[in-house]
Protein backbone atom coordinates (compact mmCIF):
# COMPACT_ATOMS: atom_id res chain seq x y z
CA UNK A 1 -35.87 -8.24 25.96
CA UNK A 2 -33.47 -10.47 26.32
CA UNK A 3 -29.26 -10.51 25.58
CA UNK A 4 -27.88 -13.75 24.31
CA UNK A 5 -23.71 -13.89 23.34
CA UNK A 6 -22.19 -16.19 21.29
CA UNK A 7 -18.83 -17.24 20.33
CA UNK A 8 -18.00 -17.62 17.03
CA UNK A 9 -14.51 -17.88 15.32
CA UNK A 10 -15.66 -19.53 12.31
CA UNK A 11 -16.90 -17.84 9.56
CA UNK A 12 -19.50 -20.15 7.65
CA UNK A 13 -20.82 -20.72 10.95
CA UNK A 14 -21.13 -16.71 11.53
CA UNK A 15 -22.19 -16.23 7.92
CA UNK A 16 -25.06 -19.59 8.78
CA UNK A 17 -26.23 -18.09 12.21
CA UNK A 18 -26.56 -14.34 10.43
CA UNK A 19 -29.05 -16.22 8.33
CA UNK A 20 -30.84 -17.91 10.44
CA UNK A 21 -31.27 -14.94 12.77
CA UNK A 22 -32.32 -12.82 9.77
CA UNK A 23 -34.69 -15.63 8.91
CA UNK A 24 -36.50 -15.95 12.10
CA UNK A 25 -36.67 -11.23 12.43
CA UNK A 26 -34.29 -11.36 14.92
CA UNK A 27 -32.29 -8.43 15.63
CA UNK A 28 -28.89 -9.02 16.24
CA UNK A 29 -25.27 -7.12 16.84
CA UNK A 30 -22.10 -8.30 15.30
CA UNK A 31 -19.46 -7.43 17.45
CA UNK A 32 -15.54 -8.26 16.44
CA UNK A 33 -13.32 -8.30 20.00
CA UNK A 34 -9.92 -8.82 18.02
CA UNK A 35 -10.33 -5.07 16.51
CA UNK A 36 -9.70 -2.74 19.46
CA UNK A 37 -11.24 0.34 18.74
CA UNK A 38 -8.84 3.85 19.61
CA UNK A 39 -10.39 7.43 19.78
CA UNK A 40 -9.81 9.21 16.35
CA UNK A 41 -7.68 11.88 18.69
CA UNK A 42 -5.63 8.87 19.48
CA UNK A 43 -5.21 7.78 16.36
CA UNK A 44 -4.22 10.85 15.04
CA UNK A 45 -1.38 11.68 17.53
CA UNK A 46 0.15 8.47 16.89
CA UNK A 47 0.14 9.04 13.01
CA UNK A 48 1.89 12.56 13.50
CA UNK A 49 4.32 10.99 15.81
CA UNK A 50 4.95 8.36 13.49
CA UNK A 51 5.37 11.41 10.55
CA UNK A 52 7.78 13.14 12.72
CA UNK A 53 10.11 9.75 13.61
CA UNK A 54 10.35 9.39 9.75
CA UNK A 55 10.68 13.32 8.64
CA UNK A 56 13.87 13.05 11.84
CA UNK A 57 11.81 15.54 13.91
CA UNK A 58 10.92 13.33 16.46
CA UNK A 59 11.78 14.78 20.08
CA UNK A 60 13.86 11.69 21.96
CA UNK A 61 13.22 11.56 25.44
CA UNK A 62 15.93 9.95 27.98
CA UNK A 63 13.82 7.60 30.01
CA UNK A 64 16.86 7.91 33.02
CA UNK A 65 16.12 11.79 33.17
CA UNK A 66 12.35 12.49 31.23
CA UNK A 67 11.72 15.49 33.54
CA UNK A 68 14.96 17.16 31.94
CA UNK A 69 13.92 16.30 28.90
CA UNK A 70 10.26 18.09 29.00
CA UNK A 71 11.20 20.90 30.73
């Protein structure tokens, strides 16, 4: 087997190639670079942090001194 990639940024093109490939039985992946993909841990912590900030519970941390901050 072999890997081919191509760059596409339009979409009728995309849409055009997806057809041809389908046309001809071969298998391809669709892959979108501009979406970065995050763990759903990740994800999560940055939606309660984001909850906290706007419910005012949001620990600040003094970047001069984090160490008294944390401890």
């Amino acid at each position: 087997m072999s890997t081919v990639t191509i760059k596409v940024n339009d979409n009728a093109l995309m849409a055009a190639l997806i057809k041809v490939f389908e046309s001809l039985n071969i298998s391809f992946v669709v892959r979108n670079d501009k979406k970065v993909k995050y763990s759903k841990e990740f994800l999560k912590r940055i939606e309660n942090a984001d909850k906290e900030y706007k419910n005012g519970t949001l620990t600040p941390l003094n970047p001069d001194n984090i160490w008294e901050a944390i401890s």
